[in-house]
N, C-alpha and C. Protein backbone atom coordinates (compact mmCIF):
# COMPACT_ATOMS: atom_id res chain seq x y z
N UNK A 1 0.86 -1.17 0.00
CA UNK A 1 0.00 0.00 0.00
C UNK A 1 0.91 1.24 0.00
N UNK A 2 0.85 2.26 -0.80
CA UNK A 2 1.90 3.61 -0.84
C UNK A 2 1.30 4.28 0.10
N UNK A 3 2.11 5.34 0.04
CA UNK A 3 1.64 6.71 1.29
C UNK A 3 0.43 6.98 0.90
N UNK A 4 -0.07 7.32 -0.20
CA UNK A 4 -1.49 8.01 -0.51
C UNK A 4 -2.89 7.16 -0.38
N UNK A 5 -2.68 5.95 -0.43
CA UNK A 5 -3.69 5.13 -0.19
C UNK A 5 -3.73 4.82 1.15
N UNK A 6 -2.16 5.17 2.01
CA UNK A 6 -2.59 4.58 3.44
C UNK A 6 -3.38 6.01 4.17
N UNK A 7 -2.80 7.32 3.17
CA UNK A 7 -3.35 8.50 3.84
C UNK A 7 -5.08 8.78 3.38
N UNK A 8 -4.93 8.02 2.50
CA UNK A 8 -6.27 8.25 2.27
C UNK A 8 -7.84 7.26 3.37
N UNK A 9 -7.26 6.27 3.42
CA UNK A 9 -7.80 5.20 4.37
C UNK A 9 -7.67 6.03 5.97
N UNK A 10 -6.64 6.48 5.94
CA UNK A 10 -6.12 7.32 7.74
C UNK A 10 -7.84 7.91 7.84
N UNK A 11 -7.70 9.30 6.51
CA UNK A 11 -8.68 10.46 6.59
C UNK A 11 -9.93 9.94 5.96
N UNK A 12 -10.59 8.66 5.95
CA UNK A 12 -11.73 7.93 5.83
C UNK A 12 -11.99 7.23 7.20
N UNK A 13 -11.34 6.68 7.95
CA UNK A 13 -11.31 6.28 9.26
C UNK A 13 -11.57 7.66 10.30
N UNK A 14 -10.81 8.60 10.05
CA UNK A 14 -11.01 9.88 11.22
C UNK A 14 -12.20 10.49 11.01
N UNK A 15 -12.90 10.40 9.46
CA UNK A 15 -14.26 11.06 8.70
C UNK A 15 -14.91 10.11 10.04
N UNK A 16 -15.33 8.58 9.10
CA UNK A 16 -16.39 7.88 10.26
C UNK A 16 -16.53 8.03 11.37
N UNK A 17 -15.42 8.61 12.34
CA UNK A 17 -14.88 8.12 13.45
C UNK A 17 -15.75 9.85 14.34
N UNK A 18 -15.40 10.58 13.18
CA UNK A 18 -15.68 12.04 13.82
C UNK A 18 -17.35 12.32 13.61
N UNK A 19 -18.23 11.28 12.55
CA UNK A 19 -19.65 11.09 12.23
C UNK A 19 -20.06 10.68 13.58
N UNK A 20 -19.50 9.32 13.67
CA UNK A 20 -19.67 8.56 14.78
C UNK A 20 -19.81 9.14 15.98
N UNK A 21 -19.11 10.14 16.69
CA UNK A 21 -18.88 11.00 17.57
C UNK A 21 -20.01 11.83 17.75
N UNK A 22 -20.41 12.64 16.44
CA UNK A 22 -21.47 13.70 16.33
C UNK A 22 -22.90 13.22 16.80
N UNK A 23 -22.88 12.28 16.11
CA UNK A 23 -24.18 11.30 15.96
C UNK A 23 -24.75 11.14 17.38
N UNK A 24 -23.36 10.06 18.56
CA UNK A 24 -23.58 10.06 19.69
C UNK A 24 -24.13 11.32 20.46
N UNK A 25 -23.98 12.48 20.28
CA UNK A 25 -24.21 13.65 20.97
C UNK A 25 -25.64 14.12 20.79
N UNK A 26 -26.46 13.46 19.91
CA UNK A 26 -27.34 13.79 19.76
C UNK A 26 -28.62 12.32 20.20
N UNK A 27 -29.68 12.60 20.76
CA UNK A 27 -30.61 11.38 20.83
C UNK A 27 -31.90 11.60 20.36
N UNK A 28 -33.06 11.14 20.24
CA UNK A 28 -34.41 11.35 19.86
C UNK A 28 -34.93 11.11 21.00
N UNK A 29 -35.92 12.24 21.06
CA UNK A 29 -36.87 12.29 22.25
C UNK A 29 -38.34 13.09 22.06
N UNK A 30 -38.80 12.62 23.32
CA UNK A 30 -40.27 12.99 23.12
C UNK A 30 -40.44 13.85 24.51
N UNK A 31 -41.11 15.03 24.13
CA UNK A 31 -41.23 16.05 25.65
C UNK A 31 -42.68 16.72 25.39
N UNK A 32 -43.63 16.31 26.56
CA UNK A 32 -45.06 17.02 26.72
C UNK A 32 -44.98 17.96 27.38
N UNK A 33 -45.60 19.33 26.87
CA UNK A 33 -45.30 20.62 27.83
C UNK A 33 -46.14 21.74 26.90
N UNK A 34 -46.12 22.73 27.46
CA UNK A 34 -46.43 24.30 26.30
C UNK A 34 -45.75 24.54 25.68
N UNK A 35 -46.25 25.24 24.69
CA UNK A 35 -45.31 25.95 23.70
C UNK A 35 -45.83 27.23 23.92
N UNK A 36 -44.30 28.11 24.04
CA UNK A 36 -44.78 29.55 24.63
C UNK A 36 -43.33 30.43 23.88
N UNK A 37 -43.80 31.59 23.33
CA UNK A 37 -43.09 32.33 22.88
C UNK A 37 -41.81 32.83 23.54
N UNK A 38 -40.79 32.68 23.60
CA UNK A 38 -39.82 33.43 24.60
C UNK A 38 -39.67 34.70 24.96
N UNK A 39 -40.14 35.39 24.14
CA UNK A 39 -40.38 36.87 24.69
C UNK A 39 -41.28 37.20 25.97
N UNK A 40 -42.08 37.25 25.46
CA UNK A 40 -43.78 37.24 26.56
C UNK A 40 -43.54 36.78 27.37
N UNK A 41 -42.75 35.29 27.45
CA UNK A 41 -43.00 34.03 28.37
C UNK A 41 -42.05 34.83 29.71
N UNK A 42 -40.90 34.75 28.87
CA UNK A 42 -39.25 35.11 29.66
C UNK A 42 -39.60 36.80 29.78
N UNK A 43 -40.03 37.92 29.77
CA UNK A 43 -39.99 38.97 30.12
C UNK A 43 -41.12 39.33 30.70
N UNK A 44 -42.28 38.92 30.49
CA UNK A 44 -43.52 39.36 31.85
C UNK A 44 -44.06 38.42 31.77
N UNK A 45 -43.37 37.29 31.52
CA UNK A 45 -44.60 35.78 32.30
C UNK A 45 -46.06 35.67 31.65
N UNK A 46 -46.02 36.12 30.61
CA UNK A 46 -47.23 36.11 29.84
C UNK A 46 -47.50 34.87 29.08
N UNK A 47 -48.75 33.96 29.57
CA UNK A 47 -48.81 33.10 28.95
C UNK A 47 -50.03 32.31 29.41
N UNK A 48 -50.70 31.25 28.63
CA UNK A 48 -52.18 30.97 29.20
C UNK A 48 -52.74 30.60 27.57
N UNK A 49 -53.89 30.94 27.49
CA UNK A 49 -55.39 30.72 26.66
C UNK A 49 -55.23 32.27 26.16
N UNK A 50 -55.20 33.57 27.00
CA UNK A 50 -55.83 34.73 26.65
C UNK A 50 -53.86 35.07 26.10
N UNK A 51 -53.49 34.72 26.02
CA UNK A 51 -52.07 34.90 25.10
C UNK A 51 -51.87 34.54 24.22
N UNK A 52 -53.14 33.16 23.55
CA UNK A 52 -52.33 32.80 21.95
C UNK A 52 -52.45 33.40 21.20
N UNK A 53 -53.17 34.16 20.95
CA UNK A 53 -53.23 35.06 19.68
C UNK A 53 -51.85 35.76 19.51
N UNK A 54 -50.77 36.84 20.40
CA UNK A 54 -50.52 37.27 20.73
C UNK A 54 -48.56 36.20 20.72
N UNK A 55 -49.07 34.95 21.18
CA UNK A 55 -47.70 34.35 20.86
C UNK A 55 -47.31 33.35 19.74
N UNK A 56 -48.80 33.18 18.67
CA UNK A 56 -48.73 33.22 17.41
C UNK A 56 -48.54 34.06 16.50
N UNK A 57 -48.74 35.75 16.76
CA UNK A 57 -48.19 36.63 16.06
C UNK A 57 -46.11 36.53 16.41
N UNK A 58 -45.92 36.50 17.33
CA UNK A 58 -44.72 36.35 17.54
C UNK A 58 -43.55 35.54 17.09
N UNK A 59 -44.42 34.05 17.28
CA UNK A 59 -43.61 32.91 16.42
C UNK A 59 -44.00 32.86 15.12
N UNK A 60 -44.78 33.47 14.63
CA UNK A 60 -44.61 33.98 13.17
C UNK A 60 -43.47 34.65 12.75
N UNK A 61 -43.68 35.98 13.66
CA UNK A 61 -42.32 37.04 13.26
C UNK A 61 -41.26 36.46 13.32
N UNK A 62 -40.88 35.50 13.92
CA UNK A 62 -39.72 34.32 14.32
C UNK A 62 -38.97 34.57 15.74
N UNK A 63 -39.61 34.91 16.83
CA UNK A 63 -39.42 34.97 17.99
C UNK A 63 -39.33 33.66 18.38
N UNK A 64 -38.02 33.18 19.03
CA UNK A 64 -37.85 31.96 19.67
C UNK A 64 -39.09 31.45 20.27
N UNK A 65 -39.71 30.03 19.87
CA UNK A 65 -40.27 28.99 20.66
C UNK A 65 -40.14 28.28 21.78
N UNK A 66 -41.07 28.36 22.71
CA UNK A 66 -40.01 27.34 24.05
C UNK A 66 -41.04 26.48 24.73
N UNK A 67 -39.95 25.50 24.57
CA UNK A 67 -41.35 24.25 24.78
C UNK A 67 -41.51 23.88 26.81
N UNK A 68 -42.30 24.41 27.64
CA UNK A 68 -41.89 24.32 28.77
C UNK A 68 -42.74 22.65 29.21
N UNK A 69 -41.81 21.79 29.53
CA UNK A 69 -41.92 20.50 29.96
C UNK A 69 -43.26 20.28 31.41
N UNK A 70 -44.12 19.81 31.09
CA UNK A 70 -44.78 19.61 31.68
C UNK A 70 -44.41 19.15 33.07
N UNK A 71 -44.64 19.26 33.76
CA UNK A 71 -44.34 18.82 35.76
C UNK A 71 -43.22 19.38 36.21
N UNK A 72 -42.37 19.96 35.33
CA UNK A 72 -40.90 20.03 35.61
C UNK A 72 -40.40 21.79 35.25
N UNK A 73 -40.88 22.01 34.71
CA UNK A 73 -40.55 23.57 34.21
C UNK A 73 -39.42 24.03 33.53
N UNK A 74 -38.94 22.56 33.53
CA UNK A 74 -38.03 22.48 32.36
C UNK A 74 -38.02 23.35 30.76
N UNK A 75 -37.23 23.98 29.85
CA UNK A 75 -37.12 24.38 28.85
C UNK A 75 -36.43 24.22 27.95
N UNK A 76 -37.06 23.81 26.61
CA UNK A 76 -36.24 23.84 25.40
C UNK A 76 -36.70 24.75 24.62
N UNK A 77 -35.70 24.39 23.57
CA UNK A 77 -35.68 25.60 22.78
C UNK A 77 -36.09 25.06 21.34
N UNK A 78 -37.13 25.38 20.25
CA UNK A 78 -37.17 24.01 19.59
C UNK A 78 -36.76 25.08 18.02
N UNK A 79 -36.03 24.02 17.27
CA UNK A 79 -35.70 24.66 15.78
C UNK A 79 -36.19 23.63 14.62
N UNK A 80 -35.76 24.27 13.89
CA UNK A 80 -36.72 23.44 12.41
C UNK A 80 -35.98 23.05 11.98
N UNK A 81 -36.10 21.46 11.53
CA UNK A 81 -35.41 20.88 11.32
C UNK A 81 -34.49 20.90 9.70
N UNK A 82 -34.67 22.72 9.19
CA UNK A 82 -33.66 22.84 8.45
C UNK A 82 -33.10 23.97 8.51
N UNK A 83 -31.95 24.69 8.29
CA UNK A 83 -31.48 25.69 8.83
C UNK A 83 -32.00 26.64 8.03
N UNK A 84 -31.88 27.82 8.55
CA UNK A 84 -32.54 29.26 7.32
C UNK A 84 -34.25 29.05 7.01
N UNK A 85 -34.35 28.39 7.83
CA UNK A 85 -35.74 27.93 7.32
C UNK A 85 -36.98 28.61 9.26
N UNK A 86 -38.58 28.48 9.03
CA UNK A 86 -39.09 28.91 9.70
C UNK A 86 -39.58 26.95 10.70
N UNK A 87 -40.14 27.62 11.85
CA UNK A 87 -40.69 26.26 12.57
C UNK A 87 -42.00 26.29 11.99
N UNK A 88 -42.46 24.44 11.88
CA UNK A 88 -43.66 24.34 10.99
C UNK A 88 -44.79 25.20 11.32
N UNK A 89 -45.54 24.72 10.32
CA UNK A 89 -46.90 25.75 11.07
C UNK A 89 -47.48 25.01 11.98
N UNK A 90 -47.73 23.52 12.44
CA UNK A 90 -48.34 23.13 13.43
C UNK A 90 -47.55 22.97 14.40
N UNK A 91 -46.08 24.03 14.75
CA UNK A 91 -46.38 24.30 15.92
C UNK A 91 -46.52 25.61 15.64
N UNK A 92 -46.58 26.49 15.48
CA UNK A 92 -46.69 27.97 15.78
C UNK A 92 -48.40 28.36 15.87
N UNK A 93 -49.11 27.32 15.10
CA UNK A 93 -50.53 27.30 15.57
C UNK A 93 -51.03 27.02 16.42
N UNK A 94 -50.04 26.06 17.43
CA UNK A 94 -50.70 25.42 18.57
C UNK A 94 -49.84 26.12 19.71
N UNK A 95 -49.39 27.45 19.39
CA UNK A 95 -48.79 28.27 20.28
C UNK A 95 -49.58 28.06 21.98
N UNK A 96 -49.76 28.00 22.98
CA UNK A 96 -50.28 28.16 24.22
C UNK A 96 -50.85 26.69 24.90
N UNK A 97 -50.33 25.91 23.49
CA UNK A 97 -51.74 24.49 23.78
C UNK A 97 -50.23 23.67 24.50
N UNK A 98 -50.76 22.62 25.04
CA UNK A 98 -50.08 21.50 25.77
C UNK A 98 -49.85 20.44 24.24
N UNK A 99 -49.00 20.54 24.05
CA UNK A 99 -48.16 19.05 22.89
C UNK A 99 -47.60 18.17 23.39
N UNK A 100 -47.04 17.32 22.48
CA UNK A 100 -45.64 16.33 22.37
C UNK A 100 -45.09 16.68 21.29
N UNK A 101 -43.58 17.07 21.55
CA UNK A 101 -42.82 17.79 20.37
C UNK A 101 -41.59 16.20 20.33
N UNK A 102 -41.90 15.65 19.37
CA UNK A 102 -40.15 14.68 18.98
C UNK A 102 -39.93 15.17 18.29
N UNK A 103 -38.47 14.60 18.63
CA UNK A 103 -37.30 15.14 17.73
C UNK A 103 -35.79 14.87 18.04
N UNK A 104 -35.15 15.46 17.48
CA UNK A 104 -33.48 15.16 17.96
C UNK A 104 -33.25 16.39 18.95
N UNK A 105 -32.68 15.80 19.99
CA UNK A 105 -32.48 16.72 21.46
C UNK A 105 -31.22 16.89 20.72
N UNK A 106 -30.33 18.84 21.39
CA UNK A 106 -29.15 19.17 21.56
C UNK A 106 -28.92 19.65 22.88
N UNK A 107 -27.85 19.41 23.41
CA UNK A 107 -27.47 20.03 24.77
C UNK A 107 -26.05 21.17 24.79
N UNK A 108 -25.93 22.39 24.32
CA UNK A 108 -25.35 23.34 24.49
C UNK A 108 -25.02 23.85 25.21
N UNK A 109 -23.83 23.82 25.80
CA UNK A 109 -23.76 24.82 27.20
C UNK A 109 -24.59 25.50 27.86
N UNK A 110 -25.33 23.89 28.28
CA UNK A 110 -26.58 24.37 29.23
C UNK A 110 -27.59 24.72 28.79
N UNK A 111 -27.89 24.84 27.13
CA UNK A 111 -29.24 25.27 26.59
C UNK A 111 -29.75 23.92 26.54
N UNK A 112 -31.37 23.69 26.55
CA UNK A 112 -31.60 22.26 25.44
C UNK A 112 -32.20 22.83 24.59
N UNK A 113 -32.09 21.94 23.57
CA UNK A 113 -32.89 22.31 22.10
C UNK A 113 -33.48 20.99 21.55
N UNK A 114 -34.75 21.27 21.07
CA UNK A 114 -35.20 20.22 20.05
C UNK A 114 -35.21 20.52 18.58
N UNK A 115 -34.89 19.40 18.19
CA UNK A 115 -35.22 19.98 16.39
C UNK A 115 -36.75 19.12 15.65
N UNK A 116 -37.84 19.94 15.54
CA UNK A 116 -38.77 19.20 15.62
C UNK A 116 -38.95 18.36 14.33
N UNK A 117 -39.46 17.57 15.07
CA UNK A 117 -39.81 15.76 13.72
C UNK A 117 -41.38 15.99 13.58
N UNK A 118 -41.83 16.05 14.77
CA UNK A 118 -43.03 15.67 15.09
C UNK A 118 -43.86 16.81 16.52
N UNK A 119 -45.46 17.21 15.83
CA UNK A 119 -45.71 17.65 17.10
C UNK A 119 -47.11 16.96 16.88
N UNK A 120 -47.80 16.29 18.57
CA UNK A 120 -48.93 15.99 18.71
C UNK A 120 -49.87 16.64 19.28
């Protein structure tokens, strides 16, 4: 085998190896909770029935989504599952309502994020 075929096999092994890696960091999950605008939600606690109108105009404009985990008060942050792109319309319609959002979880220095697959 010459240098270029063994270097080439090296940087096909470190490719898989660094897929492999990425892949692990990420899992699929399922989280029941609200979906509430981050503005409203995070600056005067605005949120309920008499707010959707109000945090469907918002996640239109593209104001972060945040999915708050039912029992736990837990928060993610949810994105669409393509970049440059908007979150579907069934969630930004079901702004205030209680869902199940799957999808592929990220964990960021302390943020979570979902990238949505699925909302019920």
């Amino acid at each position: 085998m010459n240098r270029l075929s063994k270097f080439a096999l090296g940087l096909l092994i470190t490719i898989g190896l660094a897929g492999t890696a990425m892949a692990a960091d990420t899992t699929e999950k399922s989280v029941t909770g609200n979906l509430e605008d981050a503005y409203c939600y995070g600056t005067m606690g605005a949120k309920g029935a008499g707010h959707k109108q109000c945090a469907i105009k918002c996640a239109s404009a593209g104001i972060p989504v945040t999915l708050i985990e039912k029992g736990t008060e837990k928060s993610y942050i949810l994105l669409p599952n393509k970049d440059a792109s908007a979150l579907p319309q069934d969630v930004i319609s079901r702004m205030e309502d209680e869902v199940t959002v799957t999808g592929k979880e990220y964990n960021k220095n302390g943020t979570e994020y979902i990238v949505v697959e699925s909302v019920k």
